[in-house]
Structures are given as structure tokens and as C-alpha cells.
C-alpha atoms as a PDB file:
ATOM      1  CA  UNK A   1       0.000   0.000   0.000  1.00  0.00           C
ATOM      2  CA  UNK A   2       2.718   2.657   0.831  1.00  0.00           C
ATOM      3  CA  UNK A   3       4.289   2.137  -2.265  1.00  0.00           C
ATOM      4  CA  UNK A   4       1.000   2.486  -3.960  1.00  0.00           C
ATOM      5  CA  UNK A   5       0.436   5.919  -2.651  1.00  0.00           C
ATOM      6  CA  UNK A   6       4.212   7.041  -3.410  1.00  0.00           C
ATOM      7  CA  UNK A   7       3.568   5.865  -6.965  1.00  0.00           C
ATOM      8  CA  UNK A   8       0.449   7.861  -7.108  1.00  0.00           C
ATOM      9  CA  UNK A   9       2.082  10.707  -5.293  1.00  0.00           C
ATOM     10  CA  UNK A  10       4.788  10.916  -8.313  1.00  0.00           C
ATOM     11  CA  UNK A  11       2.178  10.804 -10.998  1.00  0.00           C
ATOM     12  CA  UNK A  12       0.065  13.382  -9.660  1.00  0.00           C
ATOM     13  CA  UNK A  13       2.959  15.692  -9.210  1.00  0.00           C
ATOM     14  CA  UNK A  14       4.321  15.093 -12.785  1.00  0.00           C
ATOM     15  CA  UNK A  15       1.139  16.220 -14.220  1.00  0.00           C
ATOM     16  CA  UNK A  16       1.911  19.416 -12.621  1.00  0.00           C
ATOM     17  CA  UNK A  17       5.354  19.669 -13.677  1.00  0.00           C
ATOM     18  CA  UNK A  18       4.387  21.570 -17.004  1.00  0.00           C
ATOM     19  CA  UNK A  19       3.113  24.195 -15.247  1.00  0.00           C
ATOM     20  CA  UNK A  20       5.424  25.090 -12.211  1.00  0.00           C
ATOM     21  CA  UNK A  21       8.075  27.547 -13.387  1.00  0.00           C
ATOM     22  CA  UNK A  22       9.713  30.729 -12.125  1.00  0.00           C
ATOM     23  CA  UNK A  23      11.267  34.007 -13.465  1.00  0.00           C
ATOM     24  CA  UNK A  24      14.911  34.756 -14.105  1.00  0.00           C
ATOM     25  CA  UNK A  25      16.159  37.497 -16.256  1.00  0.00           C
ATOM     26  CA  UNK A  26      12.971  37.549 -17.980  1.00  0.00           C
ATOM     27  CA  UNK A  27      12.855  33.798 -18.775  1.00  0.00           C
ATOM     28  CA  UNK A  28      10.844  31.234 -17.161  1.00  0.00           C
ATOM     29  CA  UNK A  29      13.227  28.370 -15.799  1.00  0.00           C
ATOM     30  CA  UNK A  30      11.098  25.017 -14.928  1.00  0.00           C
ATOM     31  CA  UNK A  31      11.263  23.584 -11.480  1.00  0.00           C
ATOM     32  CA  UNK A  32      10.170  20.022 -10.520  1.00  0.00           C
ATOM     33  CA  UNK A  33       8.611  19.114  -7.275  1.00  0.00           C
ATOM     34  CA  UNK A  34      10.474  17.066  -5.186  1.00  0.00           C
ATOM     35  CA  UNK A  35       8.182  14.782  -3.194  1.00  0.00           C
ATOM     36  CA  UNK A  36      10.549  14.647   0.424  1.00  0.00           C
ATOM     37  CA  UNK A  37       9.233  12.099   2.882  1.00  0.00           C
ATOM     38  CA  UNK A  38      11.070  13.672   5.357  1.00  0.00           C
ATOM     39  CA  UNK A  39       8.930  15.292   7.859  1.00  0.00           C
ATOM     40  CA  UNK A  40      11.832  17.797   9.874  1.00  0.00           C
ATOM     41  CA  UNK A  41      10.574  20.836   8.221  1.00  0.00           C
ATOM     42  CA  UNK A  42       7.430  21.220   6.860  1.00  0.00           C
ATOM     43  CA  UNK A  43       8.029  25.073   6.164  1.00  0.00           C
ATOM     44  CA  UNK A  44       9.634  24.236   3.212  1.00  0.00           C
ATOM     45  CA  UNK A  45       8.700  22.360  -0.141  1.00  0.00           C
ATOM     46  CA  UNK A  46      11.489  21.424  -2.560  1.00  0.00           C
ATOM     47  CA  UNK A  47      12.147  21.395  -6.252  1.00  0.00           C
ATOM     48  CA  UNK A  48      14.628  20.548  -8.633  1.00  0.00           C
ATOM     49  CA  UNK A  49      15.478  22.997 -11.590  1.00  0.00           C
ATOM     50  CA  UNK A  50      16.882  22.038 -15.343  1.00  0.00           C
ATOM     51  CA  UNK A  51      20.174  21.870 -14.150  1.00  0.00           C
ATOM     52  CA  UNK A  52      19.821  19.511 -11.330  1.00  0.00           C
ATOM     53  CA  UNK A  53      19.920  21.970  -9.007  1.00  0.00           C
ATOM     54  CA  UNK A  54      17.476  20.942  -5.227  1.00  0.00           C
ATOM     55  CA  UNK A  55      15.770  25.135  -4.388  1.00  0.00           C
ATOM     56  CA  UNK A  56      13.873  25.013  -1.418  1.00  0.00           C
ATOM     57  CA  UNK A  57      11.189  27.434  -1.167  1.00  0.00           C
ATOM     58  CA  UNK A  58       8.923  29.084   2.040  1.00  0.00           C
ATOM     59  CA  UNK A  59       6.889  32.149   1.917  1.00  0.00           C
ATOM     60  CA  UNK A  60       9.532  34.044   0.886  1.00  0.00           C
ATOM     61  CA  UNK A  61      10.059  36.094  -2.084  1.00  0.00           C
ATOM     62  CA  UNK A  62      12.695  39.004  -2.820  1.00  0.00           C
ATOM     63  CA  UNK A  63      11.218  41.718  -5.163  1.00  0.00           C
ATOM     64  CA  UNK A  64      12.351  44.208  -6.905  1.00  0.00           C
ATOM     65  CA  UNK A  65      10.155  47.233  -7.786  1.00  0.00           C
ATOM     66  CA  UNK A  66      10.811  50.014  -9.903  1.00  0.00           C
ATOM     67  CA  UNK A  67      11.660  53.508  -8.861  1.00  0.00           C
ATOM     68  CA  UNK A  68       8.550  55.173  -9.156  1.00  0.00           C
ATOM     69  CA  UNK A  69       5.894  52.517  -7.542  1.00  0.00           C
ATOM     70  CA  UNK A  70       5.079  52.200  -3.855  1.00  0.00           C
ATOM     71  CA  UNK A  71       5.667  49.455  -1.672  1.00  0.00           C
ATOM     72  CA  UNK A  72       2.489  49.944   0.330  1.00  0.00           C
ATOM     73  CA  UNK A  73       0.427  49.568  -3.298  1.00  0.00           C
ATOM     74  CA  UNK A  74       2.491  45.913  -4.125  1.00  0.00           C
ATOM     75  CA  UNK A  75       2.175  44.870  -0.503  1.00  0.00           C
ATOM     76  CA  UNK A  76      -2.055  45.360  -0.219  1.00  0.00           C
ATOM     77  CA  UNK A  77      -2.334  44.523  -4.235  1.00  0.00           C
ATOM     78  CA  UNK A  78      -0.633  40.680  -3.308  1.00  0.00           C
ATOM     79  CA  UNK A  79      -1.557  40.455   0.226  1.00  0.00           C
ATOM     80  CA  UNK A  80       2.023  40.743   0.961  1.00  0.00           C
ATOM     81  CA  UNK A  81       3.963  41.427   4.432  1.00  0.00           C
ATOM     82  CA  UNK A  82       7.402  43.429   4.320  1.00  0.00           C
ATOM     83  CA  UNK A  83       9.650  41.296   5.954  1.00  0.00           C
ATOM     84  CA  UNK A  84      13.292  43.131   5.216  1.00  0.00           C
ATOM     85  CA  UNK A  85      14.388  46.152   3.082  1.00  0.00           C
ATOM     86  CA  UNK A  86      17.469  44.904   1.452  1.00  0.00           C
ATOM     87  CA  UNK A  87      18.242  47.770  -0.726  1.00  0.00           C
ATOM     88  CA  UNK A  88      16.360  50.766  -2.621  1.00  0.00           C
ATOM     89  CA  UNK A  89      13.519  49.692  -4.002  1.00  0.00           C
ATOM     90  CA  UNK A  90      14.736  45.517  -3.262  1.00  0.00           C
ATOM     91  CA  UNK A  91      12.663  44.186  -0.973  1.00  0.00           C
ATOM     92  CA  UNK A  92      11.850  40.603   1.507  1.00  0.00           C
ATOM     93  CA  UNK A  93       8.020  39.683   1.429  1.00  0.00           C
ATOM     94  CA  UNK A  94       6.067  37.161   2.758  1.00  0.00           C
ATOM     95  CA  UNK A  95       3.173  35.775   1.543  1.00  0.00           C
ATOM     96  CA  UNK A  96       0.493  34.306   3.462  1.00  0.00           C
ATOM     97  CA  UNK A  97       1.096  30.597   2.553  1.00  0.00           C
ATOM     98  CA  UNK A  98       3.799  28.700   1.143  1.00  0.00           C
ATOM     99  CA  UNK A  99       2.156  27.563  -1.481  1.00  0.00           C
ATOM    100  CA  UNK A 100       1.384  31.151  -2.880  1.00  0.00           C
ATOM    101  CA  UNK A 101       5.140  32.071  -3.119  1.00  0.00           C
ATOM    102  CA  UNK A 102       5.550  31.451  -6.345  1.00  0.00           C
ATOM    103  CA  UNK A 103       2.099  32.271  -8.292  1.00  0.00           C
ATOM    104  CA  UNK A 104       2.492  35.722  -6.604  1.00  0.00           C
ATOM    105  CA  UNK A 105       6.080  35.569  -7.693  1.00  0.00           C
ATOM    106  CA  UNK A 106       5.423  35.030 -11.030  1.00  0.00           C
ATOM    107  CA  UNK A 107       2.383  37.397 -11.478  1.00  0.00           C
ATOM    108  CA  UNK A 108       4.536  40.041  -9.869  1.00  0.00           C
ATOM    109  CA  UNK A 109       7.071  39.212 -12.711  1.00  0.00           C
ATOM    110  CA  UNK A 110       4.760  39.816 -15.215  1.00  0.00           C
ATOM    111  CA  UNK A 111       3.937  43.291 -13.620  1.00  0.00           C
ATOM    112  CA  UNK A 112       5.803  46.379 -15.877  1.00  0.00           C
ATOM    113  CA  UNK A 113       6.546  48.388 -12.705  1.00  0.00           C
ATOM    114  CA  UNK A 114       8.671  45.250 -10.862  1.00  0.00           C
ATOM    115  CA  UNK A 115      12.022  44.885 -12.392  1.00  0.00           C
ATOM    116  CA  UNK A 116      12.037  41.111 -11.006  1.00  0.00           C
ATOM    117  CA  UNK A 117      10.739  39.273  -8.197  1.00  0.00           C
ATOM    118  CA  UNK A 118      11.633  35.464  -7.240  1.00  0.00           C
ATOM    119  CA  UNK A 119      10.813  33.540  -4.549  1.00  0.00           C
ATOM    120  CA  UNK A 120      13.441  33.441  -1.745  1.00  0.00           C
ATOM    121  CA  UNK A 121      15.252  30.062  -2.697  1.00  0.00           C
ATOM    122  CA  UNK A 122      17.104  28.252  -0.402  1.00  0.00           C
ATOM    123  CA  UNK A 123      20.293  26.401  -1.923  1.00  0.00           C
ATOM    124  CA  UNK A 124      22.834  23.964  -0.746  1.00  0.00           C
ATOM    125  CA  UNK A 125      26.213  25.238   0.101  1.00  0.00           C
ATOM    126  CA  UNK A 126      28.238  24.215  -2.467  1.00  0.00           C
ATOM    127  CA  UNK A 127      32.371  24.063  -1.025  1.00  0.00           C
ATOM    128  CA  UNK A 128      35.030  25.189  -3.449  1.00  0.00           C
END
């Protein structure tokens, strides 16, 4: 039976794989969900890019807006939170579930007056 349901598990998310992507520099790069049976951190939900590469993401997403827009208009537009100002006009948000991160990232992408926005990936150290 469990390996029933991890079967099914890996079907249903590779019908899904088509449509889960994110923006960078302008082009969409396709991530794969990782199905992790590991149950330490639940904050987190895992994909694999093109390259290989495991991105973890949370409710985080790092935006950048143009010079002329307002924060306060993105933030009650996307039911966003500020989290950190990392820069001028480069910001940390949080959205209010996990599993929003990256639709709001990638409608905010497709916005004219955000220069980029991404979710808030977290990587493996790689050592040199």
C-alpha cells in the first residue's frame, strides 16, 4: 500500500510539472517538485530545476520594484507582508502561505513596474 500511494504521489505531481516555473532574467526556468518524505521541516517544499539543481522554497520572495511605484500599493495589491528592506527599491516579502510564493512571484514578474521578483530560494552550500 505505501508504495501504492508514493507511486500515485509521483504521478500526480508530474502532471503538474508543465506548469510550475519561475522568473529569471525575464525567462521562465522550470522547477520540478520534489516529493521529500522527510517530515523535519514542513516550512519548506522542494524542487529541482533544469540543471539539477534541489531550491527550497517558504513564503519568501525578494522583489524588486521600480523607482517610481510604492511598496504599500504591491504589498495590499498581493496580500504581501514586508519582511526586510534589502536595498532601494529591493525588498523581503512574505506571503500568506507557502504555497502562494511562487504564483504571486510570477504574477509580480509579469507586472511592468517590478524589475524582477523570485521567490526566496534556499540552496545547498556548495564548497570550493
Amino acid at each position: 500500500m505505501k508504495n501504492f500511494i508514493i507511486i500515485f504521489m509521483i504521478l500526480v505531481s508530474y502532471g503538474y510539472t508543465n506548469n510550475i516555473y519561475y522568473y529569471k532574467d525575464n525567462q521562465k526556468i522550470t522547477i520540478i517538485p520534489i516529493i521529500s518524505l522527510s517530515r523535519n521541516n514542513l516550512n519548506i517544499d522542494y524542487y529541482q530545476n533544469d540543471k539539477g539543481i534541489k531550491l527550497g522554497v517558504t513564503n519568501k520572495l525578494i522583489v524588486k520594484l521600480e523607482d517610481a511605484i510604492n511598496l504599500e500599493q504591491v504589498l495590499i495589491e498581493f496580500k504581501l507582508i514586508l519582511e526586510k528592506k534589502l536595498s532601494k527599491n529591493l525588498y523581503l516579502l512574505k506571503t500568506a502561505n507557502k504555497n502562494l510564493t511562487i504564483d504571486i512571484s510570477n504574477r509580480l514578474s509579469e507586472k511592468e513596474y517590478i524589475k524582477y521578483a523570485h521567490p526566496d530560494f534556499i540552496k545547498k552550500r556548495k564548497f570550493r
